[in-house]
Structures are given as C-alpha cells and as structure tokens.
PDB file of N, CA and C in Angstrom:
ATOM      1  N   UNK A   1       0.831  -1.184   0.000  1.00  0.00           N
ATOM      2  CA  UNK A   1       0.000   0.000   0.000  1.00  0.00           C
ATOM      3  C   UNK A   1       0.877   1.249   0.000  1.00  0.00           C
ATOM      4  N   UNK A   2       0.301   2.388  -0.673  1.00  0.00           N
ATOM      5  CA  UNK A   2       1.231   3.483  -1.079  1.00  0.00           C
ATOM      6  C   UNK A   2       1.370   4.125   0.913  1.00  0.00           C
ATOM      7  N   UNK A   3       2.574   5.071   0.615  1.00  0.00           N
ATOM      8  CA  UNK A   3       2.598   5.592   2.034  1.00  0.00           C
ATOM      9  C   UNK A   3       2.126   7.153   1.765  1.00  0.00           C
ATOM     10  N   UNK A   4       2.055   7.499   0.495  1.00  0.00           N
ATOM     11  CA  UNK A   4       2.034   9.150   0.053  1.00  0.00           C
ATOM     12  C   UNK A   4       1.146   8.657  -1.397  1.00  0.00           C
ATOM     13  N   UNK A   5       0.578   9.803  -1.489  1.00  0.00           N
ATOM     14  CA  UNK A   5      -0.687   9.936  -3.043  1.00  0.00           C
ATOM     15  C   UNK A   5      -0.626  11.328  -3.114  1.00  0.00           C
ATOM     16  N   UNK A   6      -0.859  11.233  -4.436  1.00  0.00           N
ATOM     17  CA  UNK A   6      -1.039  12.662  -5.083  1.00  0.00           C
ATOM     18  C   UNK A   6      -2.580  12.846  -5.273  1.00  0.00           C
ATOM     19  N   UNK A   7      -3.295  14.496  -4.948  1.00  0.00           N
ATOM     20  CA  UNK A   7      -3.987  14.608  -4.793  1.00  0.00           C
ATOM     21  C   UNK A   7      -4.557  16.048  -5.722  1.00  0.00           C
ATOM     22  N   UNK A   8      -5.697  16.635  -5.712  1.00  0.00           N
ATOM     23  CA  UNK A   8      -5.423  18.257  -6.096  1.00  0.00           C
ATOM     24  C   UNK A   8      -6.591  18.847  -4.612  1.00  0.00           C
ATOM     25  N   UNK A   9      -6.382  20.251  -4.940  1.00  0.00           N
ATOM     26  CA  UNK A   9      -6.749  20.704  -3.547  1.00  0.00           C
ATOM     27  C   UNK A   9      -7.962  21.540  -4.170  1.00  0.00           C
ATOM     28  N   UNK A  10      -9.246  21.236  -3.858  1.00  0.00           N
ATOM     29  CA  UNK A  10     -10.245  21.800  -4.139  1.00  0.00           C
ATOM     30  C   UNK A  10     -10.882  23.066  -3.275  1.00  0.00           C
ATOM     31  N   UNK A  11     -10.288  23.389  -2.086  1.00  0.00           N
ATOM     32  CA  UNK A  11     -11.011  24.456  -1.312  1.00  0.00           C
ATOM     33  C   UNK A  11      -9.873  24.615  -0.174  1.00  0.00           C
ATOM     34  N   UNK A  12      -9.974  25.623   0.496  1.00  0.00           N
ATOM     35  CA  UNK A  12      -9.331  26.095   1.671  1.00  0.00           C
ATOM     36  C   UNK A  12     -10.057  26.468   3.190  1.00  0.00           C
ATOM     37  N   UNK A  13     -10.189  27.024   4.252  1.00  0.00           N
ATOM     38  CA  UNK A  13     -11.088  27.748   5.230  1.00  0.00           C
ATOM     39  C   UNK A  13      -9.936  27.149   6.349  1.00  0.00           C
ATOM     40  N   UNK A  14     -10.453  28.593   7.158  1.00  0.00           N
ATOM     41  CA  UNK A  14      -9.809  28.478   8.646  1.00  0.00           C
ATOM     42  C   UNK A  14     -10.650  27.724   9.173  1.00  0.00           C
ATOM     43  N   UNK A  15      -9.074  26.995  10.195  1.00  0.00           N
ATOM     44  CA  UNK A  15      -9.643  26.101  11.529  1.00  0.00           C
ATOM     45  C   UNK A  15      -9.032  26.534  12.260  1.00  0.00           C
ATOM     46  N   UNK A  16     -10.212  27.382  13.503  1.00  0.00           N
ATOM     47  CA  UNK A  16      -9.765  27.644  15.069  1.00  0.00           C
ATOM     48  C   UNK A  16      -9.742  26.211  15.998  1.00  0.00           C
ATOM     49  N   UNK A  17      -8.334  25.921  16.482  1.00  0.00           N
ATOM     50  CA  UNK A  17      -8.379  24.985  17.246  1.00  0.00           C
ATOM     51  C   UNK A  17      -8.620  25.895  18.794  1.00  0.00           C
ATOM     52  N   UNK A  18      -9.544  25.815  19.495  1.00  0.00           N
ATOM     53  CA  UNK A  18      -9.697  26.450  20.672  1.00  0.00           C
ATOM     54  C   UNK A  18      -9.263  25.846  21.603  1.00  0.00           C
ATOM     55  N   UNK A  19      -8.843  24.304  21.674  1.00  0.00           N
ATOM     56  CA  UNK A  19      -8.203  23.894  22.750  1.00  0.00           C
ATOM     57  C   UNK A  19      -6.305  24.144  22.374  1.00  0.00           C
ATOM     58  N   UNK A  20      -5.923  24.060  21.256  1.00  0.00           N
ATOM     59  CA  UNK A  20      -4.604  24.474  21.392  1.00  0.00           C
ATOM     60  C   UNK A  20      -3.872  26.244  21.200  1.00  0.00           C
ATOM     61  N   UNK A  21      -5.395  26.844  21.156  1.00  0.00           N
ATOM     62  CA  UNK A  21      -5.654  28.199  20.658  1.00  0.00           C
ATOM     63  C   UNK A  21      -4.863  28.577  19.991  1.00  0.00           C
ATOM     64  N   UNK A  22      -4.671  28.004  18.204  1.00  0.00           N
ATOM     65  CA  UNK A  22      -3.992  28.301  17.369  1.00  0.00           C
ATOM     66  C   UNK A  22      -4.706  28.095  15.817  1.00  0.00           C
ATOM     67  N   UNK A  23      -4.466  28.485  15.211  1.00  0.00           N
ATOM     68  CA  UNK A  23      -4.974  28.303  13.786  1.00  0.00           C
ATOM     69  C   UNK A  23      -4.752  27.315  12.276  1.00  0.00           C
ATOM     70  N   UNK A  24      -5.292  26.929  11.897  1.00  0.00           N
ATOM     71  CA  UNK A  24      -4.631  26.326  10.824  1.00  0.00           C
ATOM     72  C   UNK A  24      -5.768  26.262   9.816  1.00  0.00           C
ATOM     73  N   UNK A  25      -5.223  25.975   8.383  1.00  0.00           N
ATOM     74  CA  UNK A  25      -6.241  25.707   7.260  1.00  0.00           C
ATOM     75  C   UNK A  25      -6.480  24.269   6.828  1.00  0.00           C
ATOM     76  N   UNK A  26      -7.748  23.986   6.976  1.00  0.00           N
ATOM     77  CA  UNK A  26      -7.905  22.835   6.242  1.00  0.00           C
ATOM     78  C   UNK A  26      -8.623  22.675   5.055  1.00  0.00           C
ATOM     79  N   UNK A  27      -7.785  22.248   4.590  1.00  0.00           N
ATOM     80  CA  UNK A  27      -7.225  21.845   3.182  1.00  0.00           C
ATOM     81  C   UNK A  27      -8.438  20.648   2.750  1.00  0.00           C
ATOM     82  N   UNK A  28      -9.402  20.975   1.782  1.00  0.00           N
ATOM     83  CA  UNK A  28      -9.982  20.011   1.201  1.00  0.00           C
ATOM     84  C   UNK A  28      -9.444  19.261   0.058  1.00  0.00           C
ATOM     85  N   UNK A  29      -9.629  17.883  -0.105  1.00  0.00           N
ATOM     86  CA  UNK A  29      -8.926  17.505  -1.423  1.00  0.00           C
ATOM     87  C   UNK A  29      -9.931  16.597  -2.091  1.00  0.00           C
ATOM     88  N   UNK A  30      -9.182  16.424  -3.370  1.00  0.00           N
ATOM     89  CA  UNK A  30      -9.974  15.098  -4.045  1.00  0.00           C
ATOM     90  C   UNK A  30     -10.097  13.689  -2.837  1.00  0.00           C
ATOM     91  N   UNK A  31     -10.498  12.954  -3.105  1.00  0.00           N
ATOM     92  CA  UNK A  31     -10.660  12.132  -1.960  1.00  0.00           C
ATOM     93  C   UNK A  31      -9.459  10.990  -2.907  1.00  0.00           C
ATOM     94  N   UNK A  32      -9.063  10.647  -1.527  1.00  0.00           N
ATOM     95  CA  UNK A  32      -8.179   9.144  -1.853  1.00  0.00           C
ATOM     96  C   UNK A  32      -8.358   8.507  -0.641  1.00  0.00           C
ATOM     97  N   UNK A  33      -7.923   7.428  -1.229  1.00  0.00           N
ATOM     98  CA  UNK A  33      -7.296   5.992  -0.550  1.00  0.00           C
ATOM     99  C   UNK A  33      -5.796   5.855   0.509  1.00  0.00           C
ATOM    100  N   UNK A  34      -5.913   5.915   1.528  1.00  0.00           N
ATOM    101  CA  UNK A  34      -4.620   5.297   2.355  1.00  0.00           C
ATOM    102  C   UNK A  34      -4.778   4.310   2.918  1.00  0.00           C
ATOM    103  N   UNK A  35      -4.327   3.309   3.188  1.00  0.00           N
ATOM    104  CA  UNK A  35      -4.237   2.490   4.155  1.00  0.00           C
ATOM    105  C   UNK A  35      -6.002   1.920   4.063  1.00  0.00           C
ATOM    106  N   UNK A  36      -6.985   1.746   3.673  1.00  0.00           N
ATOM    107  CA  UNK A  36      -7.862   1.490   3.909  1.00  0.00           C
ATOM    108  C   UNK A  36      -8.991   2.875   3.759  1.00  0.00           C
ATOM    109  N   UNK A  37      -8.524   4.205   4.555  1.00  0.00           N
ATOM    110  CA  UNK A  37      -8.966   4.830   4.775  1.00  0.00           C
ATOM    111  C   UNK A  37      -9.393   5.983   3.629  1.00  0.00           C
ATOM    112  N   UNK A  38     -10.596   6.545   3.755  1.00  0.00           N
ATOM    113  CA  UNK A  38     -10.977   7.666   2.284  1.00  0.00           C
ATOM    114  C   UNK A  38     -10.162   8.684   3.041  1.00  0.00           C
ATOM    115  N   UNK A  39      -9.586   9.616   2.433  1.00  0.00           N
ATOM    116  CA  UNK A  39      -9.500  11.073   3.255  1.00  0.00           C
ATOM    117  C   UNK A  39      -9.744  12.227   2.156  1.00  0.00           C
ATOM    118  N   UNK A  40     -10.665  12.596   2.702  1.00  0.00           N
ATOM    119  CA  UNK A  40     -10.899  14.272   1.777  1.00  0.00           C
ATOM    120  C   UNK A  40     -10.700  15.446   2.296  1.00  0.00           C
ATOM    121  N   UNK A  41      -9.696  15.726   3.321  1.00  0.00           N
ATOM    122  CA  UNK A  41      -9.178  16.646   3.919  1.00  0.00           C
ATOM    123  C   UNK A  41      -7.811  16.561   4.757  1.00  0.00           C
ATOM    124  N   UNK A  42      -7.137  17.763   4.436  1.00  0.00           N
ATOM    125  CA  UNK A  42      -5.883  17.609   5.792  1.00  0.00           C
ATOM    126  C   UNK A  42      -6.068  18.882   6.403  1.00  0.00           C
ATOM    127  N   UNK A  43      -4.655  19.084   7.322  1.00  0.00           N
ATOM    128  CA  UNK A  43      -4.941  20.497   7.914  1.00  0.00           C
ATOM    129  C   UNK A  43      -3.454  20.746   7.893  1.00  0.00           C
ATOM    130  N   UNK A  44      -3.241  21.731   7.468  1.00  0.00           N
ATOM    131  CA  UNK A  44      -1.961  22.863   7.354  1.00  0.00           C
ATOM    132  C   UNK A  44      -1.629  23.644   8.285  1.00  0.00           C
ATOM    133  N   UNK A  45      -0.751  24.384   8.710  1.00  0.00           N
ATOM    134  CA  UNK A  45      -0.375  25.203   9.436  1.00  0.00           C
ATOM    135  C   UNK A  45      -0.415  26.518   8.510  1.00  0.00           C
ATOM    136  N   UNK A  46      -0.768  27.729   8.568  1.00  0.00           N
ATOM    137  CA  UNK A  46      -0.717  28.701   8.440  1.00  0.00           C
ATOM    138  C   UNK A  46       0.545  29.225   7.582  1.00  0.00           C
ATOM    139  N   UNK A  47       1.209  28.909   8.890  1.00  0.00           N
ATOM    140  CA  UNK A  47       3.616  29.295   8.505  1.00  0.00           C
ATOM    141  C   UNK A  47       3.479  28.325   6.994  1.00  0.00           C
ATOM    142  N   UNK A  48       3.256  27.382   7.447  1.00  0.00           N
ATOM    143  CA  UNK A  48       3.560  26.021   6.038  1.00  0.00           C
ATOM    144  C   UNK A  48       3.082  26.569   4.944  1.00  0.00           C
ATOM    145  N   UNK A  49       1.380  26.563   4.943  1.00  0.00           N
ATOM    146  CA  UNK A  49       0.774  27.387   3.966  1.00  0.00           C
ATOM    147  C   UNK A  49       1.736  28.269   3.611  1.00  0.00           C
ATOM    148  N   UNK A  50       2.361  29.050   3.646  1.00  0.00           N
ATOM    149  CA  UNK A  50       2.631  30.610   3.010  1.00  0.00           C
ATOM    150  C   UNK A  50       3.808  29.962   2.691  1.00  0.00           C
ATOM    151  N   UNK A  51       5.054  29.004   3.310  1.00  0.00           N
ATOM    152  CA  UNK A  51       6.064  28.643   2.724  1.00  0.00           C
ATOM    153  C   UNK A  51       6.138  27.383   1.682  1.00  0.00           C
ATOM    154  N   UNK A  52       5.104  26.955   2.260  1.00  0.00           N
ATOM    155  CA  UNK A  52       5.029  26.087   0.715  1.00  0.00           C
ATOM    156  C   UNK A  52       4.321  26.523  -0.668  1.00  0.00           C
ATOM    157  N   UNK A  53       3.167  27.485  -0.331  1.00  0.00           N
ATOM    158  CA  UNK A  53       2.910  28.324  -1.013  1.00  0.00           C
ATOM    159  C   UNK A  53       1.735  27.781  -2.382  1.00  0.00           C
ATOM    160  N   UNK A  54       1.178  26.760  -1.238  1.00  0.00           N
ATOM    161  CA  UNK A  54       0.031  25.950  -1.614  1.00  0.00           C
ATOM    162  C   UNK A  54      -1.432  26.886  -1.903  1.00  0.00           C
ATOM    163  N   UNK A  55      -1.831  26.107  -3.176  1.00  0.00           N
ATOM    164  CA  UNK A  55      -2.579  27.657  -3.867  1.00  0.00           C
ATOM    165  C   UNK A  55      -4.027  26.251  -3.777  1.00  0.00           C
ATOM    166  N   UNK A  56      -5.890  27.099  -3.749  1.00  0.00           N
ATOM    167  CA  UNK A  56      -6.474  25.878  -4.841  1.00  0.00           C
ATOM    168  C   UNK A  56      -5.888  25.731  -6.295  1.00  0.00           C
ATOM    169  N   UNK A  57      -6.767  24.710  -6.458  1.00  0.00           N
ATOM    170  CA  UNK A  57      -6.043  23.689  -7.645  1.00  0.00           C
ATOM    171  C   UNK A  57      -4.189  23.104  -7.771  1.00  0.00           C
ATOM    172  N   UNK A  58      -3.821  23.093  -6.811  1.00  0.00           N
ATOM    173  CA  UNK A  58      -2.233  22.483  -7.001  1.00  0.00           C
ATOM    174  C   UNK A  58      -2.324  20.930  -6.395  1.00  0.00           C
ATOM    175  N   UNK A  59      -1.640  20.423  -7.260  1.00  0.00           N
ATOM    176  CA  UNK A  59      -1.440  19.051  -7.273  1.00  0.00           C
ATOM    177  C   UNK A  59      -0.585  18.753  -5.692  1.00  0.00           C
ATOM    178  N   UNK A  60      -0.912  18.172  -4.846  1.00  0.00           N
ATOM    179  CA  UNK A  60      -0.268  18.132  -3.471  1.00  0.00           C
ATOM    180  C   UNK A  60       0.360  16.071  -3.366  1.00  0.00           C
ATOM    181  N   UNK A  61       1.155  16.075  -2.558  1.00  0.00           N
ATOM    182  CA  UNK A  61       1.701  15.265  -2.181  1.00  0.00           C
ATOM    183  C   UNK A  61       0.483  14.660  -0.450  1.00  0.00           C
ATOM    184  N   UNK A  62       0.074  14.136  -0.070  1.00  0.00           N
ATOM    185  CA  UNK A  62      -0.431  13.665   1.172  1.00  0.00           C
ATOM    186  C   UNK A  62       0.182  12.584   1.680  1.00  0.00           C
ATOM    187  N   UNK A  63       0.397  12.429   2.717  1.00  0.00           N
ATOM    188  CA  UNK A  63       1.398  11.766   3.847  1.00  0.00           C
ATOM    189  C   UNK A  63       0.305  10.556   4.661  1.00  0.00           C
ATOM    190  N   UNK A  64      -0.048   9.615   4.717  1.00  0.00           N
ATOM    191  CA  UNK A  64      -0.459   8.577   5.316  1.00  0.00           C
ATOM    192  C   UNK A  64      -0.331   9.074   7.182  1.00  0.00           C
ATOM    193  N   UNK A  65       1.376   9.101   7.513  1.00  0.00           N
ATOM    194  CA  UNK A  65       1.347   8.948   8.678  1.00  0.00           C
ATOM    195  C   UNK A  65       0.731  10.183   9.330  1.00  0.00           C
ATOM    196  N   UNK A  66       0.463  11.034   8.670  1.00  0.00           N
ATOM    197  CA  UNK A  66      -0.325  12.237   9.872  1.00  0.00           C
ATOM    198  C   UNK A  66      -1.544  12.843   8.901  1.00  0.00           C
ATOM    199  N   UNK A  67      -1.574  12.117   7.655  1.00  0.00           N
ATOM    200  CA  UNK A  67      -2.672  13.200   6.696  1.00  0.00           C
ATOM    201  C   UNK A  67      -1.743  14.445   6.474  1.00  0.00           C
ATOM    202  N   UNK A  68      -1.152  14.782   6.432  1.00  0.00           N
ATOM    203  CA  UNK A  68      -0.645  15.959   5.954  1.00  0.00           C
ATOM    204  C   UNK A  68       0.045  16.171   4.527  1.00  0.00           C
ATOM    205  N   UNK A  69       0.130  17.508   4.019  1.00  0.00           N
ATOM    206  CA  UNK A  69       0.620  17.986   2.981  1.00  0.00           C
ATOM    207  C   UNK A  69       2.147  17.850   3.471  1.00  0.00           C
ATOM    208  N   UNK A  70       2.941  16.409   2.176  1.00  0.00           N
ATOM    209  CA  UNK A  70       4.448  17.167   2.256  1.00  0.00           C
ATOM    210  C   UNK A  70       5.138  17.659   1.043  1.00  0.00           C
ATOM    211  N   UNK A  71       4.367  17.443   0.127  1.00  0.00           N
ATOM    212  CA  UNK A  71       4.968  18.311  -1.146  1.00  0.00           C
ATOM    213  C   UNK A  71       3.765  18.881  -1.814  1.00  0.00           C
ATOM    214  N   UNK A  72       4.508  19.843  -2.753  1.00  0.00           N
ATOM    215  CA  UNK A  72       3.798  20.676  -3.781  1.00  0.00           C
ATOM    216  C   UNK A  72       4.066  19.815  -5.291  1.00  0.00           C
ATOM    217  N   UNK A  73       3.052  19.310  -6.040  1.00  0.00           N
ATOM    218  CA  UNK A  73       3.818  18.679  -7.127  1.00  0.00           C
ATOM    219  C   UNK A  73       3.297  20.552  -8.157  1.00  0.00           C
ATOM    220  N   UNK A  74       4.484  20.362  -8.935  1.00  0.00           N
ATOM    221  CA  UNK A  74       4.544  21.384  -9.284  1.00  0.00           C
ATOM    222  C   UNK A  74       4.067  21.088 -11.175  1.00  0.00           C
ATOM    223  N   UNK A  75       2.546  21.568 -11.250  1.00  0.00           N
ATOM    224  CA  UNK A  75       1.920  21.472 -12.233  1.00  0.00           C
ATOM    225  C   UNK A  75       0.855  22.542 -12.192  1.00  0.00           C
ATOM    226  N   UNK A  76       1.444  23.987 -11.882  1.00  0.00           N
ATOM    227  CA  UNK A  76       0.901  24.802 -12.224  1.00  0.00           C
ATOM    228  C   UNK A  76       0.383  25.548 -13.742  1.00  0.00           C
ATOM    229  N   UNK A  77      -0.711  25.888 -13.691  1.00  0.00           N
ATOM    230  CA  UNK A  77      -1.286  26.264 -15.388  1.00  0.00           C
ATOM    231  C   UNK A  77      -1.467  27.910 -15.282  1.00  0.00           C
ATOM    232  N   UNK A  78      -1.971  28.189 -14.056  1.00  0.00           N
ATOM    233  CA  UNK A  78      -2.207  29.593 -14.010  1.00  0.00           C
ATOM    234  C   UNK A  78      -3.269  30.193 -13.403  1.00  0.00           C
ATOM    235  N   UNK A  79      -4.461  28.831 -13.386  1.00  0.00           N
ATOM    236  CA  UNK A  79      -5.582  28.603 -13.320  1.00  0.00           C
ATOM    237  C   UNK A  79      -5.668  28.634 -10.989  1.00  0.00           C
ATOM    238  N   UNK A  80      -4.474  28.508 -10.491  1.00  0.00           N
ATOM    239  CA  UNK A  80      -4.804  28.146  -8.901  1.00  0.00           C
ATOM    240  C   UNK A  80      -4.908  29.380  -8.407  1.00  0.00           C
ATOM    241  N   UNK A  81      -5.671  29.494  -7.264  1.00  0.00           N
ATOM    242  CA  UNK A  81      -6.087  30.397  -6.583  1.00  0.00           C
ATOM    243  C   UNK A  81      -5.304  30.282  -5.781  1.00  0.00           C
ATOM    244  N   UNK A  82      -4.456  31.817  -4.672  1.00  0.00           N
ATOM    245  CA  UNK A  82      -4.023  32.067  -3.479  1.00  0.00           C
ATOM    246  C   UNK A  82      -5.278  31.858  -2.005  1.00  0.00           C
ATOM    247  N   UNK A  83      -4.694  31.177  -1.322  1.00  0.00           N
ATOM    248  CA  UNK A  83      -5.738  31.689   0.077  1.00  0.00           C
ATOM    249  C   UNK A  83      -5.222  32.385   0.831  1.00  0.00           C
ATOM    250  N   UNK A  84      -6.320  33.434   1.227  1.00  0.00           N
ATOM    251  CA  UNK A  84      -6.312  34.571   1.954  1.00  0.00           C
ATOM    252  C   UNK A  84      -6.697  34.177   3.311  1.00  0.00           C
ATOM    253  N   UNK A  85      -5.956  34.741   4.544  1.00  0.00           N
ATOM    254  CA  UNK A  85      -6.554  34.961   5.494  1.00  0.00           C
ATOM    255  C   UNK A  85      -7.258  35.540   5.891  1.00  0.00           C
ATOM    256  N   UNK A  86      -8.577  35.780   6.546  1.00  0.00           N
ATOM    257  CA  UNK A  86      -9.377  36.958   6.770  1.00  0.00           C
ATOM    258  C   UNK A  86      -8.771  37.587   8.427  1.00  0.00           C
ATOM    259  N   UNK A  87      -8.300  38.544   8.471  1.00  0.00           N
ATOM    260  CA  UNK A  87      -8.787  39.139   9.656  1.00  0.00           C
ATOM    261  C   UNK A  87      -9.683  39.335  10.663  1.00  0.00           C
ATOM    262  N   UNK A  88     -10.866  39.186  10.250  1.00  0.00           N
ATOM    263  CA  UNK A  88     -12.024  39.151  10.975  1.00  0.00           C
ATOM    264  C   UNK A  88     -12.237  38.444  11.221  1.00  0.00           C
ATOM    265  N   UNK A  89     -11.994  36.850  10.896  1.00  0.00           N
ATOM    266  CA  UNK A  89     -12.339  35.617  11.473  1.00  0.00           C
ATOM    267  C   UNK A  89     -11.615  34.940  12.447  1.00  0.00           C
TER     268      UNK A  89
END
C-alpha cells in the first residue's frame, strides 16, 4: 500500500483549534485511498501554507502517517487560486 498519493486541492477555510488556541487551514482535497482509509481533507499550518505556497487547484503530495501535505507537485497552469486569510475571522 502506497505511504504518500497525489492529490489536487479543491477548497481552503480556517480552523480555530480552541483547545490548542492556534490556527490552521484545512485543506480540502480530491478524496483518496490510504491504508484502507478515504480522506478528503488535511490540515496545514498557516507558517507552512505561506512557505510552501500551496494555492487551490495544485497538485499536493499527502502523507499517510499524519494526513498531511508534504509536497507541492509542481503542475501549475495559471488557473490556482491564493488563500487569503481573513482578519475578521
């Protein structure tokens, strides 16, 4: 069974974690297969977001052992959107 799949990223939105009172985005994706499991979402860190510089529509790398984003596959067209943070939220 694969340990990492490639995915594309269909949506973005903040997640307030209120018990670790910190922020992060989770990351919707195409749905795949790990281990048994469907997953149609991970969650990012904020810092990561902006240094990896993960846009919608970019082809992403997903990680089995935590669900997380560890690469950007780089098959940009022109077509991906930046996510914005809101202030107000």
């Amino acid at each position: 069974m694969p340990t990492e799949v490639e995915t594309v990223v269909r949506d973005m939105e903040m997640y307030k974690s209120l018990r670790f009172n910190d922020v992060s985005i989770k990351v919707r994706i195409d749905p795949v297969s790990l281990y048994g499991h469907v997953v149609d979402h991970v969650f990012i860190k904020h810092t990561d977001l902006l240094r990896k510089d993960i846009r919608v529509g970019d082809h992403i790398i997903v990680d089995k052992d935590y669900y997380i984003v560890t690469a950007l596959v780089e098959k940009r067209d022109g077509s991906q959107k930046m996510f914005v943070l809101k202030e107000d939220e």
